[in-house]
PDB file of N, CA and C in Angstrom:
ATOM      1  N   UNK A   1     137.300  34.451 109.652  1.00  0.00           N
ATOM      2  CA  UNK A   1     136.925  35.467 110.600  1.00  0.00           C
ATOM      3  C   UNK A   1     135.959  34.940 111.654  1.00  0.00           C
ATOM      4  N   UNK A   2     135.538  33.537 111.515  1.00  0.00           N
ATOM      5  CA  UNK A   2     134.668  33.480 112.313  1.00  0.00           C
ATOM      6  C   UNK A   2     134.946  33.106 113.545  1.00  0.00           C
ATOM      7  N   UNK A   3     136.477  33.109 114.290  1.00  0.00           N
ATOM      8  CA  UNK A   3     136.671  33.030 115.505  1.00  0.00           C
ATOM      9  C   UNK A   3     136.902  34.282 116.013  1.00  0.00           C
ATOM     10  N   UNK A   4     136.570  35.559 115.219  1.00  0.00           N
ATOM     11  CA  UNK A   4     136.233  36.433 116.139  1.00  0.00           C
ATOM     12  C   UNK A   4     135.269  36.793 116.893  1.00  0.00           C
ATOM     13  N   UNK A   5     134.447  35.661 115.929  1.00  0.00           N
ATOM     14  CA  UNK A   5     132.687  35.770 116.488  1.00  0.00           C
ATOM     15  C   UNK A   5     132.572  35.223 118.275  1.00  0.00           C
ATOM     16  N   UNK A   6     132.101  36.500 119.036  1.00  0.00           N
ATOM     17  CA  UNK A   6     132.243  35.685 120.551  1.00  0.00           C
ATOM     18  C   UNK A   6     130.466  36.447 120.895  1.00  0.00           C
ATOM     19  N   UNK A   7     130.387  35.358 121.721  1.00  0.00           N
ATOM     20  CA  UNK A   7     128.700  35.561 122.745  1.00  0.00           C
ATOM     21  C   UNK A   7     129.251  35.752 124.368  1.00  0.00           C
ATOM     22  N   UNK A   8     130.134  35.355 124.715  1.00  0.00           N
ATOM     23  CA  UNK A   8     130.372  35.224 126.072  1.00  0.00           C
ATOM     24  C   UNK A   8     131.679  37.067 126.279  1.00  0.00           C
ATOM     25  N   UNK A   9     131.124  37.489 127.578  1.00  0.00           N
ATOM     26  CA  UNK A   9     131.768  38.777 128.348  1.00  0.00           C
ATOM     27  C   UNK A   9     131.649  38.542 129.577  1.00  0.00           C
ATOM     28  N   UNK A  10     132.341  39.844 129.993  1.00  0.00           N
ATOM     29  CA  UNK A  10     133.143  39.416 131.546  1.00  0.00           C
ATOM     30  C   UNK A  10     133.050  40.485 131.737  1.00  0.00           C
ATOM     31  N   UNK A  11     132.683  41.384 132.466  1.00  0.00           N
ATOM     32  CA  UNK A  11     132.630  42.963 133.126  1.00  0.00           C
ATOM     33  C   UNK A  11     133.358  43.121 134.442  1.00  0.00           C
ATOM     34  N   UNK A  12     134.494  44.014 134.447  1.00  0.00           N
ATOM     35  CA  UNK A  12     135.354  44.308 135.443  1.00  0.00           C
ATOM     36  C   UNK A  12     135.137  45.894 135.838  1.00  0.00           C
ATOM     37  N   UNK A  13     134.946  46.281 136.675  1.00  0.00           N
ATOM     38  CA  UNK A  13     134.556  47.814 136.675  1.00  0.00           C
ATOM     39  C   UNK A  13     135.442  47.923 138.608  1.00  0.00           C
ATOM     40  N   UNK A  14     136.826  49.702 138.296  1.00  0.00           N
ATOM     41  CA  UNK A  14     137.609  49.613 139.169  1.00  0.00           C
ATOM     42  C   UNK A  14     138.242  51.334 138.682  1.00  0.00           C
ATOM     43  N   UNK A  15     138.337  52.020 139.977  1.00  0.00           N
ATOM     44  CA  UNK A  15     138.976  53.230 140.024  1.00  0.00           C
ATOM     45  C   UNK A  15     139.766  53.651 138.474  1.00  0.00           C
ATOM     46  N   UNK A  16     139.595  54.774 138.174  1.00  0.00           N
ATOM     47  CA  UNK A  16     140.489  55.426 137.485  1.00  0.00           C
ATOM     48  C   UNK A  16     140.892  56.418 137.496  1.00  0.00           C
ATOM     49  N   UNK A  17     142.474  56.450 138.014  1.00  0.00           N
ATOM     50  CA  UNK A  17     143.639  57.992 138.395  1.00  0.00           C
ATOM     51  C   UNK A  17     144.627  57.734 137.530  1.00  0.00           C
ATOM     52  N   UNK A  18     144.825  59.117 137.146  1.00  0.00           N
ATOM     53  CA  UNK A  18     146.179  59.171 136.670  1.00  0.00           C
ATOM     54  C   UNK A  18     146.626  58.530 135.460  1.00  0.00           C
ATOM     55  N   UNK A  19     145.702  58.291 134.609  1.00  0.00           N
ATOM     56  CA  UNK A  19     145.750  57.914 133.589  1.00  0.00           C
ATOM     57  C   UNK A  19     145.967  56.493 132.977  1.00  0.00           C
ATOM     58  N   UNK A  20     146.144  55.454 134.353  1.00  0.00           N
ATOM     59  CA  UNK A  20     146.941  54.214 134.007  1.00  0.00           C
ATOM     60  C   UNK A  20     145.513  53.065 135.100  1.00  0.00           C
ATOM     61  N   UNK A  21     145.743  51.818 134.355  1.00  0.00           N
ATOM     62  CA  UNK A  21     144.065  51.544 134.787  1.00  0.00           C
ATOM     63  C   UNK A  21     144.859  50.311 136.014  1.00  0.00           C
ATOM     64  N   UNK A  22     145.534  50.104 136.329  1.00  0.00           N
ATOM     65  CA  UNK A  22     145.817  49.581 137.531  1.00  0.00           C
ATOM     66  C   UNK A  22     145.747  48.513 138.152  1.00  0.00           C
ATOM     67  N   UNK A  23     144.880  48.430 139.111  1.00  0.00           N
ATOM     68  CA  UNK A  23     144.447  46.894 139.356  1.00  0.00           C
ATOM     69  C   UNK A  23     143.460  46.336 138.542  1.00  0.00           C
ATOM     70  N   UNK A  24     142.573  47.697 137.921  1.00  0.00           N
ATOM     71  CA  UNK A  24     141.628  47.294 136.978  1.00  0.00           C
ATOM     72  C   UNK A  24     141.738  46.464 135.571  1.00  0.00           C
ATOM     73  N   UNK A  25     142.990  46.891 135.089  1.00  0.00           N
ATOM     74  CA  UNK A  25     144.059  46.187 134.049  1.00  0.00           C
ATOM     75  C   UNK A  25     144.436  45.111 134.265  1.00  0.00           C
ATOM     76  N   UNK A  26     145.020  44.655 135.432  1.00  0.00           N
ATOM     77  CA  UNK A  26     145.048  43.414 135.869  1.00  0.00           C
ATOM     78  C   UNK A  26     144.397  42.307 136.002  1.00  0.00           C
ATOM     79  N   UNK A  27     142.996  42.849 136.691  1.00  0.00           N
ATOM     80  CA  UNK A  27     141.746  41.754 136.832  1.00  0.00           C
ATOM     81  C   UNK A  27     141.741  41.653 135.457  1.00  0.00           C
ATOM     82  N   UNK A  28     141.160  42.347 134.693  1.00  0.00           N
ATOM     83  CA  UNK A  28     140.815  42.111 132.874  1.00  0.00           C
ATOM     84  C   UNK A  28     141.967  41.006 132.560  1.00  0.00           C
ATOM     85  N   UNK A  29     143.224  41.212 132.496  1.00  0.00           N
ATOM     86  CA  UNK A  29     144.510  40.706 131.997  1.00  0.00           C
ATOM     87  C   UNK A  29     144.600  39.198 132.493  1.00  0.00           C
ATOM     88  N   UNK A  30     143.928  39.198 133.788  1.00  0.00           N
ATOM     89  CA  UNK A  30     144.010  37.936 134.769  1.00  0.00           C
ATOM     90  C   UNK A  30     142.785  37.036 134.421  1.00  0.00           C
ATOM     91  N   UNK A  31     141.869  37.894 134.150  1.00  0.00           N
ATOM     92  CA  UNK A  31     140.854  36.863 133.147  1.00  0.00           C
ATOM     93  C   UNK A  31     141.180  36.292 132.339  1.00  0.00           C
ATOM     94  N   UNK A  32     141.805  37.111 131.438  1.00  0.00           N
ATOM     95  CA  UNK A  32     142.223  36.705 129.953  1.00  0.00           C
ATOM     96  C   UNK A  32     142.970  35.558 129.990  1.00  0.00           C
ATOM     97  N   UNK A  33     144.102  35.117 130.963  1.00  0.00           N
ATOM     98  CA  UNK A  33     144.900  34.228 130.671  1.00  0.00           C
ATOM     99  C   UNK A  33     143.799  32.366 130.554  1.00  0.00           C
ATOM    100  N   UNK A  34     143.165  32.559 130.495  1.00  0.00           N
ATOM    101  CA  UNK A  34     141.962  31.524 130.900  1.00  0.00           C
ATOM    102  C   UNK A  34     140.899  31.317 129.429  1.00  0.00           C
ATOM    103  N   UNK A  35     141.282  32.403 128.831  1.00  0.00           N
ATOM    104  CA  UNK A  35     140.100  32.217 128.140  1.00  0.00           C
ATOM    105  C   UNK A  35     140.858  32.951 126.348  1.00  0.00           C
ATOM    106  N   UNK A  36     140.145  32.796 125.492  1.00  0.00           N
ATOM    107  CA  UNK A  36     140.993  33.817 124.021  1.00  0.00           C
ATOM    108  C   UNK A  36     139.983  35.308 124.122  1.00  0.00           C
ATOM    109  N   UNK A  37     140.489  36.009 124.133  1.00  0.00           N
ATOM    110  CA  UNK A  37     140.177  37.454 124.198  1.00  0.00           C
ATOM    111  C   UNK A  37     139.850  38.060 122.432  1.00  0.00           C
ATOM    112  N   UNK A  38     138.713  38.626 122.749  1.00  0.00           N
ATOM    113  CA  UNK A  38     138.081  38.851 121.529  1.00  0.00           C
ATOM    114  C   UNK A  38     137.954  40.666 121.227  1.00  0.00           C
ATOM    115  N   UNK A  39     137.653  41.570 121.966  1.00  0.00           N
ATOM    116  CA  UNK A  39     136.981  42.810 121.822  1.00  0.00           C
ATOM    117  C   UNK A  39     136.853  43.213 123.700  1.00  0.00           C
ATOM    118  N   UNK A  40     137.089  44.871 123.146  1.00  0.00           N
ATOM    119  CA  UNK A  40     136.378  45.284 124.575  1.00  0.00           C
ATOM    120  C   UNK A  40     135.612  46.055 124.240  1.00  0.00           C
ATOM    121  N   UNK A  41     134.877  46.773 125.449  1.00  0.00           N
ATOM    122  CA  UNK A  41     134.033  47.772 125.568  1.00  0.00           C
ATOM    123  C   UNK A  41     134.223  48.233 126.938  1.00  0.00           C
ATOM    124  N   UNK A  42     134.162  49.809 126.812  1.00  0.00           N
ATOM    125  CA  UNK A  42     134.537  50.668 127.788  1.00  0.00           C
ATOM    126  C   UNK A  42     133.761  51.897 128.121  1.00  0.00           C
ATOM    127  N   UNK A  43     133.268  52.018 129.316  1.00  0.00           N
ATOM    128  CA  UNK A  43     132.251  53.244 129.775  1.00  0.00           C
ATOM    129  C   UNK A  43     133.020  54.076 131.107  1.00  0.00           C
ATOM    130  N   UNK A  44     133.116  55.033 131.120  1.00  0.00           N
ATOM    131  CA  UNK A  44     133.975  56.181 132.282  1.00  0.00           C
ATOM    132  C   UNK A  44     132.427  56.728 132.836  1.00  0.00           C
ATOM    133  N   UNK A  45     132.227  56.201 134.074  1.00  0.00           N
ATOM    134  CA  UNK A  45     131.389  56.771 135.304  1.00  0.00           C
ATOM    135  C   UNK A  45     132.265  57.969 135.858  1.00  0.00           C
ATOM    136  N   UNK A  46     131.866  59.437 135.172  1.00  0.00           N
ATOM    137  CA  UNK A  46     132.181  60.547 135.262  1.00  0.00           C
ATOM    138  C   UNK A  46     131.533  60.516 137.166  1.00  0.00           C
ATOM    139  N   UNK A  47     130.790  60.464 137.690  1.00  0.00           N
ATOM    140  CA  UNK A  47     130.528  61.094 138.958  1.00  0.00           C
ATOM    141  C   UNK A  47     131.399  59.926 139.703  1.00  0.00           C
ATOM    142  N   UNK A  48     131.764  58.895 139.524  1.00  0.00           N
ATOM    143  CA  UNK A  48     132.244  57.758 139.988  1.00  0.00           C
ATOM    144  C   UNK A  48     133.590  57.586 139.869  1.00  0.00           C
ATOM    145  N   UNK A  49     133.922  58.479 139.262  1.00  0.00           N
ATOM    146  CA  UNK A  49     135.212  58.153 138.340  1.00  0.00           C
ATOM    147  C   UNK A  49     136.097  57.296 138.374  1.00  0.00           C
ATOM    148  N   UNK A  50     134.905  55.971 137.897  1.00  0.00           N
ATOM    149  CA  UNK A  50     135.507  54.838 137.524  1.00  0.00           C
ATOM    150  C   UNK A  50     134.943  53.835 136.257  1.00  0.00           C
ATOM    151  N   UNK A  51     136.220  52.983 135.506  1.00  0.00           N
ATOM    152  CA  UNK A  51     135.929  52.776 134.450  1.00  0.00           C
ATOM    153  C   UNK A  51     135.246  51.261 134.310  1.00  0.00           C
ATOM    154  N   UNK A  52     134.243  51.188 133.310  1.00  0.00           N
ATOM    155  CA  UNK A  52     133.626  49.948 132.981  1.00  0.00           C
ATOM    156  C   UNK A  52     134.623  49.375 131.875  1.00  0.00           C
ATOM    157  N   UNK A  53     135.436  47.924 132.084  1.00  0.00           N
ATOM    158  CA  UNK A  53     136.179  46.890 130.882  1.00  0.00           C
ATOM    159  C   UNK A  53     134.900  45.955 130.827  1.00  0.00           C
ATOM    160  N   UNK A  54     134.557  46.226 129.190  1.00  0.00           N
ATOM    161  CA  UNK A  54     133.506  44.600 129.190  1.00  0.00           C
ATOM    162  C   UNK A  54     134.915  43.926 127.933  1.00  0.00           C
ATOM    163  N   UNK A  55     135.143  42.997 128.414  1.00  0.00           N
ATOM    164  CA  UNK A  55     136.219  41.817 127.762  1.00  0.00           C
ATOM    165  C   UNK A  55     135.176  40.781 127.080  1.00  0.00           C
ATOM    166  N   UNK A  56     134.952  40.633 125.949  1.00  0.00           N
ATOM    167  CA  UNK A  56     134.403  39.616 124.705  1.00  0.00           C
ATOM    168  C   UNK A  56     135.639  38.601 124.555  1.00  0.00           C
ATOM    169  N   UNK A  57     134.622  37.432 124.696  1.00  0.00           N
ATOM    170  CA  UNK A  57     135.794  36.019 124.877  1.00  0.00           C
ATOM    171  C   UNK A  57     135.230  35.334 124.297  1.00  0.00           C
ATOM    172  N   UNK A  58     135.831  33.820 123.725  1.00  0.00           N
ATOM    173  CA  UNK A  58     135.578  32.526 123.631  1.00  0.00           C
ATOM    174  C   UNK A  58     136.397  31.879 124.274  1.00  0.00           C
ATOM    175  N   UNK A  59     135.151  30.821 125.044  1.00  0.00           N
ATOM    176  CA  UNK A  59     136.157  29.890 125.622  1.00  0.00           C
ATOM    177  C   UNK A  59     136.648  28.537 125.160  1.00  0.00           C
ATOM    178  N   UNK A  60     136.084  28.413 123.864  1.00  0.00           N
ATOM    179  CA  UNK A  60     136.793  27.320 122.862  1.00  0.00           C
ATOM    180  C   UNK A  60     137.807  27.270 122.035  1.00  0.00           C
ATOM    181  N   UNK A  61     138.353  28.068 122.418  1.00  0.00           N
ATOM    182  CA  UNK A  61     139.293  28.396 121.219  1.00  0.00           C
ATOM    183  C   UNK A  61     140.712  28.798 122.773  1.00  0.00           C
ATOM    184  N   UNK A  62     141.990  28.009 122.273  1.00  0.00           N
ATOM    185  CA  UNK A  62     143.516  28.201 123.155  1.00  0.00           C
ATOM    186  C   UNK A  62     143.184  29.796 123.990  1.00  0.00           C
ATOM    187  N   UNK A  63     143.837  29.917 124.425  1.00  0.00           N
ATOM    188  CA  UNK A  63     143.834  31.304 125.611  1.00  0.00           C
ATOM    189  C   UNK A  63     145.453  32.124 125.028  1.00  0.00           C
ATOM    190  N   UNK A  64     145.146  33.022 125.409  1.00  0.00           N
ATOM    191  CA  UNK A  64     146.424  33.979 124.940  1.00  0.00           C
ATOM    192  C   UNK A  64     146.828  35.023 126.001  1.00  0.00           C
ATOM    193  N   UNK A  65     148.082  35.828 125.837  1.00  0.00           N
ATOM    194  CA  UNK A  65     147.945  37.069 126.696  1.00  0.00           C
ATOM    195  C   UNK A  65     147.646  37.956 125.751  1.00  0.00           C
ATOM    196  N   UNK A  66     146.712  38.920 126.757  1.00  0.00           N
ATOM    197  CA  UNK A  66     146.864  40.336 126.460  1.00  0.00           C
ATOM    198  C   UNK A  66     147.136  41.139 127.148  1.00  0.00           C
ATOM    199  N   UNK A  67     147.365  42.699 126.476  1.00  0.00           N
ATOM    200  CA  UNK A  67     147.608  43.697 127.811  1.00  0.00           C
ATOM    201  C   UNK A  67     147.019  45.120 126.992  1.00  0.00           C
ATOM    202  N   UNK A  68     146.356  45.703 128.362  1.00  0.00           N
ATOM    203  CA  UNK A  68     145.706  46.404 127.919  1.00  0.00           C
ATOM    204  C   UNK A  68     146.393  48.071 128.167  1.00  0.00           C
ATOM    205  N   UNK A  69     146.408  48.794 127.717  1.00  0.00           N
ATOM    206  CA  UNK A  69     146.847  50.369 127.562  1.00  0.00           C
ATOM    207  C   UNK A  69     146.335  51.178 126.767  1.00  0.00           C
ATOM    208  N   UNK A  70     146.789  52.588 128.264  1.00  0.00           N
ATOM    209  CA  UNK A  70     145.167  53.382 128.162  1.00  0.00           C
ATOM    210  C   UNK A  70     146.853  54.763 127.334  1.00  0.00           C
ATOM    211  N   UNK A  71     145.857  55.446 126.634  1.00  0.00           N
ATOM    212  CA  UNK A  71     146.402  56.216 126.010  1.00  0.00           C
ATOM    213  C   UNK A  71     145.858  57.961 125.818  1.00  0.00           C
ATOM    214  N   UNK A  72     145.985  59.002 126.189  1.00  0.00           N
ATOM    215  CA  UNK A  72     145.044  60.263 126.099  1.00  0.00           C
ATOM    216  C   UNK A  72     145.951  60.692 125.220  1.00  0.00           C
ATOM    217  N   UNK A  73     144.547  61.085 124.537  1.00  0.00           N
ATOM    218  CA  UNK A  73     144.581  61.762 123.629  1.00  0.00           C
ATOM    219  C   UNK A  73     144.150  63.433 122.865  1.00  0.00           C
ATOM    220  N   UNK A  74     144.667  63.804 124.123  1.00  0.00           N
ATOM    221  CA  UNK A  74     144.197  65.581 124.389  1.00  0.00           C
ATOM    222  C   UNK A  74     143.229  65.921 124.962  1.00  0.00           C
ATOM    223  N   UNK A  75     143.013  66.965 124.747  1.00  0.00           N
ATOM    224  CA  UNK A  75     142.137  67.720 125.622  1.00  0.00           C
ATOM    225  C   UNK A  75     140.353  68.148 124.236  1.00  0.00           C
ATOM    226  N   UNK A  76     139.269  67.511 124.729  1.00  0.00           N
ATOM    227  CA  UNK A  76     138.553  67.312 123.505  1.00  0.00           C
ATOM    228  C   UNK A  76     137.504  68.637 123.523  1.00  0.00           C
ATOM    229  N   UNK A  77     137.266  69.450 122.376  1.00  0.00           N
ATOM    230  CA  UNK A  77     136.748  70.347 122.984  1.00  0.00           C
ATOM    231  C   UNK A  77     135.110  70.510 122.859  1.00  0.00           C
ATOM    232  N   UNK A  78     134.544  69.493 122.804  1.00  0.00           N
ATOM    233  CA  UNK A  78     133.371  69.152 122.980  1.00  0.00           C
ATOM    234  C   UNK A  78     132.359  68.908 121.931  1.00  0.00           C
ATOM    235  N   UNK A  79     132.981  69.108 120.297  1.00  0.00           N
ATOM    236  CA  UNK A  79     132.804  69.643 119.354  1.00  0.00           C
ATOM    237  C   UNK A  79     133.263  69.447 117.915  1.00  0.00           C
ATOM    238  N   UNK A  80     134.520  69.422 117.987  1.00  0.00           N
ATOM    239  CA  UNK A  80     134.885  68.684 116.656  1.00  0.00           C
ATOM    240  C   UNK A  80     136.152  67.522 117.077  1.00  0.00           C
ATOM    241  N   UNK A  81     136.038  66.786 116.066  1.00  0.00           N
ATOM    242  CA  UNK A  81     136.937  64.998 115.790  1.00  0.00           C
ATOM    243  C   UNK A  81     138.128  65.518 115.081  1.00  0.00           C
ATOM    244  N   UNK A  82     138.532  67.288 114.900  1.00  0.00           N
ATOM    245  CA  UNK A  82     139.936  67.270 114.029  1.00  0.00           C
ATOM    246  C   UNK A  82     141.496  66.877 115.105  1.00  0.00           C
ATOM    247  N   UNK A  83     141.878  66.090 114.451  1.00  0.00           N
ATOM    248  CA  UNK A  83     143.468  65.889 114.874  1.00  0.00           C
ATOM    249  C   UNK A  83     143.610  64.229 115.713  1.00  0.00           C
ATOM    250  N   UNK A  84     142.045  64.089 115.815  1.00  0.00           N
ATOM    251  CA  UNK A  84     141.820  62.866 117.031  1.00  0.00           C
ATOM    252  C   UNK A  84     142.252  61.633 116.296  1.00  0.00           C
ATOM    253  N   UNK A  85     142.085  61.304 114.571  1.00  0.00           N
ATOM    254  CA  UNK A  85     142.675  60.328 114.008  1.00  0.00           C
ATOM    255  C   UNK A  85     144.059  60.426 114.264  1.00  0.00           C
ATOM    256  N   UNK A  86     144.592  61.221 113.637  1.00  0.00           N
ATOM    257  CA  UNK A  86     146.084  61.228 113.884  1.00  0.00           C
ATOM    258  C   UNK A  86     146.519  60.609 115.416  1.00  0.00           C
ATOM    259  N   UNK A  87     145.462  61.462 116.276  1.00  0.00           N
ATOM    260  CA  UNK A  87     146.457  61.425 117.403  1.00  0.00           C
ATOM    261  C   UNK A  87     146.368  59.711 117.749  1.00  0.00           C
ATOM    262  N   UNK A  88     145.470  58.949 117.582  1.00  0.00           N
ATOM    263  CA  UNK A  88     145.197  57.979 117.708  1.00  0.00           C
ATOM    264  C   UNK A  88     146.161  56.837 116.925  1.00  0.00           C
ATOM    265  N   UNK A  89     146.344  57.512 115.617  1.00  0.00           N
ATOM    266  CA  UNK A  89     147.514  56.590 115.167  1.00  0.00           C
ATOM    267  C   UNK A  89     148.824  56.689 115.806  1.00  0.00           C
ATOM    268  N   UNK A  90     148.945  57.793 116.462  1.00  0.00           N
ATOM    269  CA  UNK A  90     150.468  58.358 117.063  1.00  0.00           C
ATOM    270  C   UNK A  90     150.457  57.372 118.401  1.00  0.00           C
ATOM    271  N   UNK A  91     149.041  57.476 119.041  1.00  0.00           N
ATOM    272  CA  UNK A  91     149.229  56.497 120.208  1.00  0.00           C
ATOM    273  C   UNK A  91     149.299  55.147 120.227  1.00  0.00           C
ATOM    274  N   UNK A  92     148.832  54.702 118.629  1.00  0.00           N
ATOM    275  CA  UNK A  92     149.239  53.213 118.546  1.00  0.00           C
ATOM    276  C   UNK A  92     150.479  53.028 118.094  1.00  0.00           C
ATOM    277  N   UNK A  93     150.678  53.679 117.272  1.00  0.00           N
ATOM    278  CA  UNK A  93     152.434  53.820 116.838  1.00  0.00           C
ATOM    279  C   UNK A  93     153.416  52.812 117.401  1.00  0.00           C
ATOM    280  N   UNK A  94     153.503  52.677 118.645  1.00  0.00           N
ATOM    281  CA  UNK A  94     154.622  51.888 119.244  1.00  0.00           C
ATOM    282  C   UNK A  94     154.060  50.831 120.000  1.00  0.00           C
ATOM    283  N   UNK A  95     152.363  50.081 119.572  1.00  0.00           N
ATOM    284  CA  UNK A  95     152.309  49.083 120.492  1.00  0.00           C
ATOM    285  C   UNK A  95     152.097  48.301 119.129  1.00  0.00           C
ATOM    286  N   UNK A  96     153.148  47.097 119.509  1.00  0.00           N
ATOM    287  CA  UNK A  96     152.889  45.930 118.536  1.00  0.00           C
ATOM    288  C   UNK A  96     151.485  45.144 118.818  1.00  0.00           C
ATOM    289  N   UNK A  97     151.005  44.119 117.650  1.00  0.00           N
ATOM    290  CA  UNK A  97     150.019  43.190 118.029  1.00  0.00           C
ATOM    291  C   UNK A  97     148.124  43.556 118.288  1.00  0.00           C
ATOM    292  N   UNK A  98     147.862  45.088 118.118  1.00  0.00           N
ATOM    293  CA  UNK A  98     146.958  45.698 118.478  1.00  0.00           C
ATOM    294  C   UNK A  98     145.850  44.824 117.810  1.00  0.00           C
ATOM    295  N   UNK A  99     144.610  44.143 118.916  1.00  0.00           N
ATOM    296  CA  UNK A  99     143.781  43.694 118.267  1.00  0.00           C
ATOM    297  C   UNK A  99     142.317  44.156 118.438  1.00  0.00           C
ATOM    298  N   UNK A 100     142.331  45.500 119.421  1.00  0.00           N
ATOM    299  CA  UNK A 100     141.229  46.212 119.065  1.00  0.00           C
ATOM    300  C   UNK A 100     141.318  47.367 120.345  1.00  0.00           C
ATOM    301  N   UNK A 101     140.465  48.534 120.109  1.00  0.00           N
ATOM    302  CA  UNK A 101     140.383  49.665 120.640  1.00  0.00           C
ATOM    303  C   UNK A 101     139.092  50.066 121.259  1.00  0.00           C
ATOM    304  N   UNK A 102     139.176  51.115 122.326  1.00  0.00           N
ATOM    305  CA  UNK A 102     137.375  51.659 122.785  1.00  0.00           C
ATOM    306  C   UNK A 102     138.122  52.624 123.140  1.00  0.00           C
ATOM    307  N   UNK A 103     137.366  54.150 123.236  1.00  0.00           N
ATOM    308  CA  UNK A 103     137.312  55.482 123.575  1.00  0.00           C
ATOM    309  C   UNK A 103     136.290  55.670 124.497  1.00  0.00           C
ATOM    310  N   UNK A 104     137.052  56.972 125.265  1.00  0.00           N
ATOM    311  CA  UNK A 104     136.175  57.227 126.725  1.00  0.00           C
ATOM    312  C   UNK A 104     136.553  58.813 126.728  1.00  0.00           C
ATOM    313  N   UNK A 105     135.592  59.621 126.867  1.00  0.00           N
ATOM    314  CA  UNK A 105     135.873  61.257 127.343  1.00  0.00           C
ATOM    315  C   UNK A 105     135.766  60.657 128.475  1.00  0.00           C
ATOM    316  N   UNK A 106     136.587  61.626 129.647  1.00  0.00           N
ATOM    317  CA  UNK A 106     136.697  61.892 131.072  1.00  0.00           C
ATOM    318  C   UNK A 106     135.522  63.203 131.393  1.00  0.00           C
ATOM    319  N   UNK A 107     135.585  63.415 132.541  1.00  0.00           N
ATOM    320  CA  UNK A 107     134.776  64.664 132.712  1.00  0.00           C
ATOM    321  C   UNK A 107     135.612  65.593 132.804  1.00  0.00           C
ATOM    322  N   UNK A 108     136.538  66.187 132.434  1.00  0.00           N
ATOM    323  CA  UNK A 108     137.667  67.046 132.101  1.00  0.00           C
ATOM    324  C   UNK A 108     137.801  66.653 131.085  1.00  0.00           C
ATOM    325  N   UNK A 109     136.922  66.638 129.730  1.00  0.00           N
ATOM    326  CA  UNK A 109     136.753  66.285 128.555  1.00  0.00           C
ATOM    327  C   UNK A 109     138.771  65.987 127.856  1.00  0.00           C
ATOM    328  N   UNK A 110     139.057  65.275 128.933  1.00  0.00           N
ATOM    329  CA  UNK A 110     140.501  64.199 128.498  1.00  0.00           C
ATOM    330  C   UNK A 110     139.952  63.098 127.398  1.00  0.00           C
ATOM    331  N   UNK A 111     140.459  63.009 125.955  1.00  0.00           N
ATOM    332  CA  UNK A 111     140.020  62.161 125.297  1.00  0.00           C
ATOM    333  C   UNK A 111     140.628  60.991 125.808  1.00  0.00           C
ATOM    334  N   UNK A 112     140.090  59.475 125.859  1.00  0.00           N
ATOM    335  CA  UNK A 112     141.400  58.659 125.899  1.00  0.00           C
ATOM    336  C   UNK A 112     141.096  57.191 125.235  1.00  0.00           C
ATOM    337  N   UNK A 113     142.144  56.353 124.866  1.00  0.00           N
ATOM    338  CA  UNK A 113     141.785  55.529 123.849  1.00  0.00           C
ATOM    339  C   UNK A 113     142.834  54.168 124.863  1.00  0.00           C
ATOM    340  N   UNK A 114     141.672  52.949 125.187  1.00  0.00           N
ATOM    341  CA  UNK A 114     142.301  51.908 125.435  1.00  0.00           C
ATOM    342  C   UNK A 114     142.866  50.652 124.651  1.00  0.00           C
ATOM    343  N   UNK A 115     143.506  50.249 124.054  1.00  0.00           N
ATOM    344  CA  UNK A 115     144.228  49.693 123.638  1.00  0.00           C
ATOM    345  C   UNK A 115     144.302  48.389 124.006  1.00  0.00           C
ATOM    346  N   UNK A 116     144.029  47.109 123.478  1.00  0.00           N
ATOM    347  CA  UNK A 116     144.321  45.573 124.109  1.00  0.00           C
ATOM    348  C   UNK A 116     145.037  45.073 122.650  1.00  0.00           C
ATOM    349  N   UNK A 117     146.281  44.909 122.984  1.00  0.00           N
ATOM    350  CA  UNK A 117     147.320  44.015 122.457  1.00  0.00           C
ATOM    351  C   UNK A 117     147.657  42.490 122.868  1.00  0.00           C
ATOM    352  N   UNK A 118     147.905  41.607 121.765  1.00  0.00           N
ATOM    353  CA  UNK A 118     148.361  40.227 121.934  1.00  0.00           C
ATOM    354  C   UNK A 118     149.647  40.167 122.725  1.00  0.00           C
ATOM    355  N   UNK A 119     149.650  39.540 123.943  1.00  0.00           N
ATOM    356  CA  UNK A 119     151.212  39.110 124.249  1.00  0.00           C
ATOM    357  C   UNK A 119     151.651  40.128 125.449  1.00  0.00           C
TER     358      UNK A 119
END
């Protein structure tokens, strides 16, 4: 496990509409090919409404692809976590390779769960 262990990040921060992260996905994705991708972390600037990718890397270790996908997961009602596991397994359901996840409420309390897969 210990090449999951990473010290080095990369912060990409870029518009978010419509549910799909865009060019912002790209820059992250376009990093990645350079480096082995470890973990993200993700913050939604509600007045800004735009999203923070922090990408956790090593750069000693081969480089890989990833790709990242954003997934909502209802409408949250400010209050309770029932149905949000499920729905979360339902949204990984069909992506192979999943090697880690971050959650973001919107300010239209839209739950949503980003997704970075191998390949």
């Amino acid at each position: 496990m210990s090449h999951q262990i990473h010290t080095q990040f990369k912060i990409c921060m870029g518009e978010f509409q419509g549910r799909v992260l865009g060019a912002l996905g790209n820059e992250v994705e376009g990093f990645a090919k350079a480096v082995a991708a470890k973990s993200i972390g993700v913050e939604y600037l509600e007045a800004e409404h735009r999203l923070v990718i922090s990408l956790g890397y090593r750069d000693d270790e081969p480089s890989y692809p990833i790709k990242l996908h954003v997934k909502n997961l209802g409408t949250w009602d400010g209050k309770h976590t029932a149905g949000l596991e499920s729905a979360m397994s339902q949204a990984a359901a069909g992506l192979p390779n999943i090697l880690c996840h971050e959650l973001f409420v919107t300010e239209t309390h839209d739950f949503c769960m980003v997704l970075m897969t191998q390949g």
